[in-house]
N, C-alpha and C. Protein backbone atom coordinates (compact mmCIF):
# COMPACT_ATOMS: atom_id res chain seq x y z
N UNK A 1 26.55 -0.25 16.58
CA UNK A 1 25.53 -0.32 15.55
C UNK A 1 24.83 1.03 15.44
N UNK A 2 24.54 1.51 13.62
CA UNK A 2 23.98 2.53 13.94
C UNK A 2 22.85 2.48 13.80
N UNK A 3 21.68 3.88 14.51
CA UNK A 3 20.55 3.39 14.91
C UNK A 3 19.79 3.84 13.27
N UNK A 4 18.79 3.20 13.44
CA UNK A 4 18.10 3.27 12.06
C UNK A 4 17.20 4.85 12.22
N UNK A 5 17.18 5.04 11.11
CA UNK A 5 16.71 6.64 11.02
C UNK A 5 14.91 6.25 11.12
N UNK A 6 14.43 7.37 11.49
CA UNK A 6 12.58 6.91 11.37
C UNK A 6 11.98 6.76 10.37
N UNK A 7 12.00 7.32 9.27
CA UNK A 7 11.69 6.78 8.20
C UNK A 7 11.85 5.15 7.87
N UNK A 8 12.82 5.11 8.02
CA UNK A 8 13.08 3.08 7.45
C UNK A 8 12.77 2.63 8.40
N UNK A 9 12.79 3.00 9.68
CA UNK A 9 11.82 2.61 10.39
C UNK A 9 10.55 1.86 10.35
N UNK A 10 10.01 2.90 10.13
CA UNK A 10 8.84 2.89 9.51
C UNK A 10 8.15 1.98 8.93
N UNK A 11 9.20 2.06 7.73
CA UNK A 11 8.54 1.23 6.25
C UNK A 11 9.30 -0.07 7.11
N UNK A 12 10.22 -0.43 7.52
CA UNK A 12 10.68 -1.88 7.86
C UNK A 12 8.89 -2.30 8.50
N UNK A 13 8.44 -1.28 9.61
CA UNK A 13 7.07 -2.26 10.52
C UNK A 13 6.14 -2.62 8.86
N UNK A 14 6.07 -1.55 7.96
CA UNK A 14 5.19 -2.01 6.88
C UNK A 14 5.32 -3.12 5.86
N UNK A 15 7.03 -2.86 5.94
CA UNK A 15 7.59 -4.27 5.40
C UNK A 15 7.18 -5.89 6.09
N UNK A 16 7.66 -5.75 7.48
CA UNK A 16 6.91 -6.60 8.26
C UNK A 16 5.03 -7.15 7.97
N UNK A 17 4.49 -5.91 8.32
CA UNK A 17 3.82 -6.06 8.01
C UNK A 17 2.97 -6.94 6.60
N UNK A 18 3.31 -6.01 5.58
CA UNK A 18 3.62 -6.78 4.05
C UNK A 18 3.74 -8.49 4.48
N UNK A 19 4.15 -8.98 5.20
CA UNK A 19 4.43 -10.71 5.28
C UNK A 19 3.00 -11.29 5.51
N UNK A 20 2.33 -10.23 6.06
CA UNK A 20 0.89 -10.81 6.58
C UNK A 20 -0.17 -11.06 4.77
N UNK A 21 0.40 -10.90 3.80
CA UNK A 21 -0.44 -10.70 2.76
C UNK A 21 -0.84 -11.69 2.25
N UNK A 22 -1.70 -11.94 1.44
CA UNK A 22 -2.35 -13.40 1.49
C UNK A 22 -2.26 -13.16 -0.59
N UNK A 23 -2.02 -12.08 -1.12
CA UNK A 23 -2.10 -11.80 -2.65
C UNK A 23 -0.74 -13.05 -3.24
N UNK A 24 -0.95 -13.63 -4.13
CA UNK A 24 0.42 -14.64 -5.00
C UNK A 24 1.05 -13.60 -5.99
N UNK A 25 0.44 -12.23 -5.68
CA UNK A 25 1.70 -11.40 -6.84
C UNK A 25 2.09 -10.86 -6.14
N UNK A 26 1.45 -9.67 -5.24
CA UNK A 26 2.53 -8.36 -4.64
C UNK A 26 2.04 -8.75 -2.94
N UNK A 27 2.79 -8.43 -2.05
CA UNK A 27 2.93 -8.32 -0.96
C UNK A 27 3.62 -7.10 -0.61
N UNK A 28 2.29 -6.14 0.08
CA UNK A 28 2.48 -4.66 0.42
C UNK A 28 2.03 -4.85 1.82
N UNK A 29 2.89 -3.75 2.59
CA UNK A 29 2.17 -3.48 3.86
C UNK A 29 1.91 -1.94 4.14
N UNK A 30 1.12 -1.37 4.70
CA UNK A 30 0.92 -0.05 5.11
C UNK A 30 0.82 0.12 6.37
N UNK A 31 1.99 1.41 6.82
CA UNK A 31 1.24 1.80 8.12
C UNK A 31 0.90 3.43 8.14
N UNK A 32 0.33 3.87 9.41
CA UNK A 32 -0.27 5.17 9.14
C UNK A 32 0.45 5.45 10.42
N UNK A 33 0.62 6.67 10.47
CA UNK A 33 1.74 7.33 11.61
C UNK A 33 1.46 8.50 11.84
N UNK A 34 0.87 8.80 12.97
CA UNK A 34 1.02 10.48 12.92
C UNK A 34 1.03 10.63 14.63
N UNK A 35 1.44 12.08 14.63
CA UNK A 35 2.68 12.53 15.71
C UNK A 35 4.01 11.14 16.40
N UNK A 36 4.06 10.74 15.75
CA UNK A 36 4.94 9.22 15.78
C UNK A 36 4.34 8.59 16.72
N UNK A 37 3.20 8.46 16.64
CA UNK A 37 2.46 6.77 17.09
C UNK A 37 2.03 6.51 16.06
N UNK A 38 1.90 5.18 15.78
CA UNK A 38 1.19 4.11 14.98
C UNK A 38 -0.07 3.99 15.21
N UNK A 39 -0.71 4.41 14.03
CA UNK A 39 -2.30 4.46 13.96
C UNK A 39 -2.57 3.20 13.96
N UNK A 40 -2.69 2.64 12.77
CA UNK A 40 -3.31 1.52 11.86
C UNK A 40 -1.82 0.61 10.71
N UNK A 41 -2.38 -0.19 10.85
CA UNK A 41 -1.99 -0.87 9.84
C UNK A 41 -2.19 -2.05 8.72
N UNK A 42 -2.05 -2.42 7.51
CA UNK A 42 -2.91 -2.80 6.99
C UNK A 42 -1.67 -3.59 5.64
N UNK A 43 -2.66 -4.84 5.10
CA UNK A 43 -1.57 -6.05 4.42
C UNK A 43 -3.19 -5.97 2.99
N UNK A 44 -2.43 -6.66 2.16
CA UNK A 44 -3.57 -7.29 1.04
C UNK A 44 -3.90 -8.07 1.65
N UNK A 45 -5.21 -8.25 1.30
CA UNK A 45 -5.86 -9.57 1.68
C UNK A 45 -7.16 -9.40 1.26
N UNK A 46 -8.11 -10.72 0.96
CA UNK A 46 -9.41 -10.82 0.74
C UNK A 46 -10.11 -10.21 1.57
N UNK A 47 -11.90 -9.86 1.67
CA UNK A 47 -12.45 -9.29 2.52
C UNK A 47 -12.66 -10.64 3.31
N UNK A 48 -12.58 -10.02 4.93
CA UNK A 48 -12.87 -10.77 5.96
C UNK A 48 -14.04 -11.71 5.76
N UNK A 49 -13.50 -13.46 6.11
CA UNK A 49 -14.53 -14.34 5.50
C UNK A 49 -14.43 -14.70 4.11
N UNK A 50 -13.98 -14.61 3.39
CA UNK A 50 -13.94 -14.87 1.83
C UNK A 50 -12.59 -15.30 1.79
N UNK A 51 -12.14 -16.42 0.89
CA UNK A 51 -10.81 -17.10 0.76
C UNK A 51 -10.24 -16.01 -0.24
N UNK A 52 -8.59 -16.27 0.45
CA UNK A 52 -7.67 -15.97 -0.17
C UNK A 52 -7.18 -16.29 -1.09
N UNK A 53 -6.85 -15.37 -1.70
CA UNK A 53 -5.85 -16.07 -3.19
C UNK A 53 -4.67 -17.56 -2.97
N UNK A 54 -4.14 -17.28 -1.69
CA UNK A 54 -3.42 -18.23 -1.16
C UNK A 54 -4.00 -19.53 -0.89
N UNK A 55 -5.05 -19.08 -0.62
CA UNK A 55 -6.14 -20.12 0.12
C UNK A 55 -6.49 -21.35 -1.39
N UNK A 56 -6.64 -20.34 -2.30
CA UNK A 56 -7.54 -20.85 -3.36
C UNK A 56 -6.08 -21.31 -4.79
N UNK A 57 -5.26 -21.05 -4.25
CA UNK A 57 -3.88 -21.15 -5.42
C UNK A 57 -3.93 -20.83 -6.34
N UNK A 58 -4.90 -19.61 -6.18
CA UNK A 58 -5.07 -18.78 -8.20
C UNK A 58 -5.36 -17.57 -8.12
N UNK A 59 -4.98 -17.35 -9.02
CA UNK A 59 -4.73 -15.56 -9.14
C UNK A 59 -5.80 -15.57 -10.76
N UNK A 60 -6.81 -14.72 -10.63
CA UNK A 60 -7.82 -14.62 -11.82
C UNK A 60 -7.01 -13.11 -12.36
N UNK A 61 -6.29 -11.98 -11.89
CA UNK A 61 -6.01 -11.35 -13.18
C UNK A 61 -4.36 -12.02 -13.78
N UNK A 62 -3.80 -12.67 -12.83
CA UNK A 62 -2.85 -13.35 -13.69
C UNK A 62 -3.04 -14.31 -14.40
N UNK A 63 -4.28 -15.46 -14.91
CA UNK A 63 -4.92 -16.06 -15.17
C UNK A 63 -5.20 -15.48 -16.53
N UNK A 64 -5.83 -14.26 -16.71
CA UNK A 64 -6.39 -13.40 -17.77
C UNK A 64 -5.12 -12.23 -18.29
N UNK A 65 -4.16 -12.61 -18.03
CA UNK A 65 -2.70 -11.80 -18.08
C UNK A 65 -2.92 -9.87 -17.82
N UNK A 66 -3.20 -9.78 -16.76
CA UNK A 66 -4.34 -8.33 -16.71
C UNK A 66 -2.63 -7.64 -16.30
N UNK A 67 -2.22 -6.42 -16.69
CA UNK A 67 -1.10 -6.38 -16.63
C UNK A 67 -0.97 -5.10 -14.83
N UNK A 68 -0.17 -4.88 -14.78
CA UNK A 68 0.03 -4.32 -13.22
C UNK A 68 -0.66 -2.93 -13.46
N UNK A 69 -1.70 -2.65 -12.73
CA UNK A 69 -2.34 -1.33 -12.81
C UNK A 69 -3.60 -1.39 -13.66
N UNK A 70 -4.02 -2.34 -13.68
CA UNK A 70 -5.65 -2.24 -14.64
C UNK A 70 -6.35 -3.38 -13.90
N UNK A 71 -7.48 -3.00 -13.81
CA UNK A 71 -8.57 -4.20 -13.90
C UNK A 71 -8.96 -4.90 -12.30
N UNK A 72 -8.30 -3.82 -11.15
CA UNK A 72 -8.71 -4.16 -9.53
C UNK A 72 -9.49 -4.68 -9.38
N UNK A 73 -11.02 -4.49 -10.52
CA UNK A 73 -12.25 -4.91 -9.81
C UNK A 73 -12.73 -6.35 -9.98
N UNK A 74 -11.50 -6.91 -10.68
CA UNK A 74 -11.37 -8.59 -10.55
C UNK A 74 -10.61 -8.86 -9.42
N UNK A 75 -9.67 -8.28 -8.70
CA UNK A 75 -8.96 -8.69 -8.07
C UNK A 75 -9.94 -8.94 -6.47
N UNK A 76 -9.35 -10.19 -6.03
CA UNK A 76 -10.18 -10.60 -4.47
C UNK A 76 -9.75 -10.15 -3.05
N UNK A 77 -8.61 -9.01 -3.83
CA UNK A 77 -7.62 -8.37 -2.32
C UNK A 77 -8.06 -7.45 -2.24
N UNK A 78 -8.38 -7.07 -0.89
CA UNK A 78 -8.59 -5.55 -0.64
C UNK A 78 -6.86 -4.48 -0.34
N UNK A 79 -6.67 -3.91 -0.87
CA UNK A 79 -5.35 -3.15 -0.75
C UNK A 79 -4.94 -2.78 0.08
N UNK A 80 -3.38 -2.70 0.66
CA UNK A 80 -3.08 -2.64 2.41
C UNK A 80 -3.17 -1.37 2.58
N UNK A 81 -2.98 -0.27 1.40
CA UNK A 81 -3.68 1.31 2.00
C UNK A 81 -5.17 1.60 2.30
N UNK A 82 -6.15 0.55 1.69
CA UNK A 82 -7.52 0.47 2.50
C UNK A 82 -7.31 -0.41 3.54
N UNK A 83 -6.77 -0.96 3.97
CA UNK A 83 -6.84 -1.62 5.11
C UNK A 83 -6.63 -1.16 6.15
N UNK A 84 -5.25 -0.38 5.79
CA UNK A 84 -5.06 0.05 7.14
C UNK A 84 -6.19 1.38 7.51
N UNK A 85 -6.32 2.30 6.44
CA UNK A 85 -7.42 3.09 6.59
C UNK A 85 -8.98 3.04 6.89
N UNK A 86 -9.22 1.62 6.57
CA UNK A 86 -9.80 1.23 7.37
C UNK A 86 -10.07 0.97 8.96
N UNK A 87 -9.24 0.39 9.37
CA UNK A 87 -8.42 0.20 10.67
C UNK A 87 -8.45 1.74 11.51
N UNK A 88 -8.44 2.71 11.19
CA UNK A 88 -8.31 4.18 11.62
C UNK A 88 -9.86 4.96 11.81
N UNK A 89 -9.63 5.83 12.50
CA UNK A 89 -10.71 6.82 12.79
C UNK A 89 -9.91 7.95 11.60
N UNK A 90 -11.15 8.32 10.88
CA UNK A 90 -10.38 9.80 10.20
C UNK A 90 -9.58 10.73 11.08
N UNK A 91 -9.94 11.27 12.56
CA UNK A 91 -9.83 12.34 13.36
C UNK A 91 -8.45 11.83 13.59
N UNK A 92 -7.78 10.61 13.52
CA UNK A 92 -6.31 10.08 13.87
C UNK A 92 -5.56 10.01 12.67
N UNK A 93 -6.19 9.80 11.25
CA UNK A 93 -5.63 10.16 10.26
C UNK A 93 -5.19 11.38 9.25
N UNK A 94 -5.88 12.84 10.05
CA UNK A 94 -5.75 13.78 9.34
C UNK A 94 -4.12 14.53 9.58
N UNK A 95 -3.34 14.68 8.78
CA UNK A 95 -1.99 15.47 9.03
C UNK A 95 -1.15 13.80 9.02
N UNK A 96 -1.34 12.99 9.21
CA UNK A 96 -0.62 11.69 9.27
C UNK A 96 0.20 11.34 7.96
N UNK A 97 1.07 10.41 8.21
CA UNK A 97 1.92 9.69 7.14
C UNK A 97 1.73 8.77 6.87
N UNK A 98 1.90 7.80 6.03
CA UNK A 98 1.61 6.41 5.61
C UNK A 98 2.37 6.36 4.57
N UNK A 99 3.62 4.78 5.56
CA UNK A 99 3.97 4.29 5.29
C UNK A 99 3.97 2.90 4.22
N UNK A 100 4.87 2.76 2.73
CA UNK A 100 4.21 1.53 2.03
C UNK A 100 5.15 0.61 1.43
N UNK A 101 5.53 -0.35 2.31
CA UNK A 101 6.64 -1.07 1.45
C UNK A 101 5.70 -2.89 0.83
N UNK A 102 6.76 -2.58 -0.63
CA UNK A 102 5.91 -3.86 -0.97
C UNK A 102 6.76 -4.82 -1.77
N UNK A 103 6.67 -6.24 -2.05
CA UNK A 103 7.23 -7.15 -2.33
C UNK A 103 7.06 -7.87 -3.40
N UNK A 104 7.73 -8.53 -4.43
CA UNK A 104 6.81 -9.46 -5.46
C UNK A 104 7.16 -10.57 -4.39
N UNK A 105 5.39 -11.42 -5.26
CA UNK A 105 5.03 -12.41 -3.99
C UNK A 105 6.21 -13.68 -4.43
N UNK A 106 6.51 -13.69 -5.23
CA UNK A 106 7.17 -14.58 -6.30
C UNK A 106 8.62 -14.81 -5.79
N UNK A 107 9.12 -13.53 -6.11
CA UNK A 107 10.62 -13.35 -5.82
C UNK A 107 11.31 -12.65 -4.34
N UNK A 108 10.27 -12.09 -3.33
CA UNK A 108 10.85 -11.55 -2.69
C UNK A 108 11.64 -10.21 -2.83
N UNK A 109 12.06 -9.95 -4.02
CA UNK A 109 12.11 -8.27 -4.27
C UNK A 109 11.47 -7.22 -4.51
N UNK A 110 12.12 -6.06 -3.93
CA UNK A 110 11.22 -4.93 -4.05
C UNK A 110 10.41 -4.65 -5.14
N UNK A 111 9.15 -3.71 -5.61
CA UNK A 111 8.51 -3.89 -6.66
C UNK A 111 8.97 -2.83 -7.05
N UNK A 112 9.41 -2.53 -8.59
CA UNK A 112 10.33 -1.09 -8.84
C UNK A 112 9.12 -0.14 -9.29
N UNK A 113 9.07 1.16 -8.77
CA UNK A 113 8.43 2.48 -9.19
C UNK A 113 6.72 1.91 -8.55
N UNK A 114 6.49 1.55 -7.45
CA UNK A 114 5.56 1.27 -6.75
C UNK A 114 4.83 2.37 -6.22
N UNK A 115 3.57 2.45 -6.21
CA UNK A 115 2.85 3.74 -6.24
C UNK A 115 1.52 3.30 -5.59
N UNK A 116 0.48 3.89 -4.75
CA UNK A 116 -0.71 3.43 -4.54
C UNK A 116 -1.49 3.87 -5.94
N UNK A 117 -2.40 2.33 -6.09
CA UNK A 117 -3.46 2.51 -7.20
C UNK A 117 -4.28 4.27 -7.31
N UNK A 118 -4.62 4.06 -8.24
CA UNK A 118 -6.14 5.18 -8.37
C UNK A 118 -6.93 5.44 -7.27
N UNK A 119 -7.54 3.94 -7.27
CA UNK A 119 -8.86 3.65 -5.73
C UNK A 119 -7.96 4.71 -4.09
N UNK A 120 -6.72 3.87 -4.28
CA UNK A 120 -6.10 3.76 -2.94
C UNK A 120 -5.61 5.69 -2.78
N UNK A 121 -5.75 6.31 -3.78
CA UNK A 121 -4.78 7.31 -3.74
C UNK A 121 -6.29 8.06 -2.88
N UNK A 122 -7.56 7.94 -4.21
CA UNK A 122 -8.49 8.48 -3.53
C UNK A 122 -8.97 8.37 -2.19
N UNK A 123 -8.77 7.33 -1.42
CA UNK A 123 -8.85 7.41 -0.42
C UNK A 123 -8.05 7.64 0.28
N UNK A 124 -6.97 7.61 0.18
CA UNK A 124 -5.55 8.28 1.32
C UNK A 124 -5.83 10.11 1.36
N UNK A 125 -6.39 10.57 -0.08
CA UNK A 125 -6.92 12.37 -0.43
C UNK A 125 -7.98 12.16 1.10
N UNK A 126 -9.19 11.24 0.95
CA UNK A 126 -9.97 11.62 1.76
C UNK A 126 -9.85 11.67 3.30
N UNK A 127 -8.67 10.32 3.72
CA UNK A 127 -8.60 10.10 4.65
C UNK A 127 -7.91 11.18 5.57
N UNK A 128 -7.35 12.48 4.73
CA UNK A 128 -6.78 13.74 5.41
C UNK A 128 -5.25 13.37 5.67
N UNK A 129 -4.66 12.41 5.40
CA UNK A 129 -3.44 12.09 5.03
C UNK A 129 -2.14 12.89 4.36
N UNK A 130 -1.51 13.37 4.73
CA UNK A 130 -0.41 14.12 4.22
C UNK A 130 0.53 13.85 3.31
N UNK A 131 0.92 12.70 3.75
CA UNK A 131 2.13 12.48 3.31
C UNK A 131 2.40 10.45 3.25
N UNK A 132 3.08 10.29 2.07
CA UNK A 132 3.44 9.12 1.54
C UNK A 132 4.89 8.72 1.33
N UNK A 133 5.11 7.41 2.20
CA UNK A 133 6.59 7.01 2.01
C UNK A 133 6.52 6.32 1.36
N UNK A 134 7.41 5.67 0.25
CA UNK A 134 6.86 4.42 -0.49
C UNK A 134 8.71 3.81 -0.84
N UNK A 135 8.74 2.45 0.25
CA UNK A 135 10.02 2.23 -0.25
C UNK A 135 10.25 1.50 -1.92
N UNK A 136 11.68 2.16 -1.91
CA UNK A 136 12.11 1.55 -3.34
C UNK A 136 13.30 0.37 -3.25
N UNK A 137 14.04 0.44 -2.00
CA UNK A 137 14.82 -0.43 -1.83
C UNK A 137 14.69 -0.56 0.17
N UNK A 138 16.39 -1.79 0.40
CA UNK A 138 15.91 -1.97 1.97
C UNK A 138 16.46 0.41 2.93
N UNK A 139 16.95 0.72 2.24
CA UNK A 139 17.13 1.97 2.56
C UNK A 139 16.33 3.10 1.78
N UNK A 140 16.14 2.92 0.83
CA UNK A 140 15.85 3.95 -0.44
C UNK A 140 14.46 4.02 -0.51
N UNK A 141 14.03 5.07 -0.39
CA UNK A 141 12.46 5.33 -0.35
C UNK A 141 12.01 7.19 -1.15
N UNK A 142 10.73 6.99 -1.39
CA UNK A 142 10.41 8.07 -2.38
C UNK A 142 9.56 8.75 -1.32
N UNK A 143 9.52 10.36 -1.75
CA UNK A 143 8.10 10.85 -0.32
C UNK A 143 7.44 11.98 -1.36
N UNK A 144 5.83 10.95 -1.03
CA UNK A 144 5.05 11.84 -1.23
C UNK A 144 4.10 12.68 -1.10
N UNK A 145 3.90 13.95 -1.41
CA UNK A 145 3.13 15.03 -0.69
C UNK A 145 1.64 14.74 -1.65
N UNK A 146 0.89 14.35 -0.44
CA UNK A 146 -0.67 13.65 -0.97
C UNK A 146 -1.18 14.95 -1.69
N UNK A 147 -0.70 16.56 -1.35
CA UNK A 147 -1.10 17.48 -2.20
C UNK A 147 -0.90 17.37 -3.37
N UNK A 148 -0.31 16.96 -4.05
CA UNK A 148 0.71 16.73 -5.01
C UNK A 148 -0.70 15.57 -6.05
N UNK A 149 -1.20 14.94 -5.23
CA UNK A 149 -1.89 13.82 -5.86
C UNK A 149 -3.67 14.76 -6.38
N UNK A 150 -3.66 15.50 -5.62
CA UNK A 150 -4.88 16.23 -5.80
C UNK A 150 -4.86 18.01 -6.74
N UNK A 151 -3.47 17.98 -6.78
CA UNK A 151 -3.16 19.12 -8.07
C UNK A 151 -3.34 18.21 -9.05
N UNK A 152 -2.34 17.16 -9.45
CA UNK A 152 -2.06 16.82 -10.23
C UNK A 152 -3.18 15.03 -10.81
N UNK A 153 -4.41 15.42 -10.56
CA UNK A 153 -5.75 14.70 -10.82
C UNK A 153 -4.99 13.67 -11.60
N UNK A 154 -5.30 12.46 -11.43
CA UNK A 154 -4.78 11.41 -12.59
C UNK A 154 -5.75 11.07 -13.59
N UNK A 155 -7.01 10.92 -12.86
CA UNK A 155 -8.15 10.80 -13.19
C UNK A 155 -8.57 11.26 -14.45
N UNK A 156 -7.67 12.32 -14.64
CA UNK A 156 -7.82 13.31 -15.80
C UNK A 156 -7.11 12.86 -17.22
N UNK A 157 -6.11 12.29 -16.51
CA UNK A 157 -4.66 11.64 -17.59
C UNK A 157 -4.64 10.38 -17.82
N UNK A 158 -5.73 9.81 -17.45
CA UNK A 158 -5.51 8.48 -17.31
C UNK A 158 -4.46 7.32 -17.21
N UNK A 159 -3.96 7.92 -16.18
CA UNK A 159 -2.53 7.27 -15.26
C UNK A 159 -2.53 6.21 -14.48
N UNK A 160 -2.19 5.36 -13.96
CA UNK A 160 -2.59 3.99 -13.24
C UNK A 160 -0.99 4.33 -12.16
N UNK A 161 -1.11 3.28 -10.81
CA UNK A 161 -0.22 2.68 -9.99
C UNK A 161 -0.34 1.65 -9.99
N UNK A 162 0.68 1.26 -8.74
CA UNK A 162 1.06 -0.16 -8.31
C UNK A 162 1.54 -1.02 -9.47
């Protein structure tokens, strides 16, 4: 058997991870990695104490047909790239990677051209974060240089993820 490269690595623990998600549309997991230990890691889910979408069997922006990339501040999940960044001390996140594989909650397949939101990007900039894996399939993954997110301001273009 051959051994799995670190990268898919990686995204497989975030994939894993991702199972812990409590959202009825996407199931993402994040992990944060730097000098190859595992910082943090982090799933959708409601804020601690407050029911889940799972919990509650309704989804309010699918409800209001809010389409993928608009309108977070209805949504009752906190995002698995704040989560896990949460989960972290900045001083363990600066120069680090973070890992992001994610799922429709529905079908079990990958979500195609998957990207961290607006919110999530700004905070991965702050968290001193380098670098972004984001799988596209069970091998196939995109990498991105968080510099890349702070040349190229979205904020400006009014561009959306996820």
């Amino acid at each position: 058997m051959e051994r799995r490269d670190k990268v898919n690595y990686y995204l497989d623990l975030a994939e894993v991870v991702s199972q812990r998600s409590t959202c009825l549309r996407r199931h993402y997991g994040a992990v944060i990695v730097n000098n190859d230990e595992v910082i943090s890691t982090g799933y959708v889910g409601a804020p601690r104490g407050r029911k889940n979408c799972t919990d509650i069997g309704r989804c309010i922006r699918e409800e209001l047909h809010i389409p993928r990339g608009e309108r977070y501040e209805l949504c009752r999940s906190v995002h698995a790239e704040a989560n896990a960044i949460i989960s972290a001390s900045r001083e363990r996140m600066i120069g680090a990677s973070l890992y992001l594989a994610g799922v429709d909650g529905r079908t079990g397949e990958y979500i195609e051209h998957s990207s961290s939101c607006s919110m999530c990007k700004r905070m991965i900039i702050n968290a001193g974060i380098r670098r972004v894996y984001i799988r596209d399939s069970k091998d196939a993954y995109r990498v991105v240089e968080v510099e890349d997110w702070i040349q190229n301001d979205e904020s400006l273009e009014g561009k959306f993820g996820y």
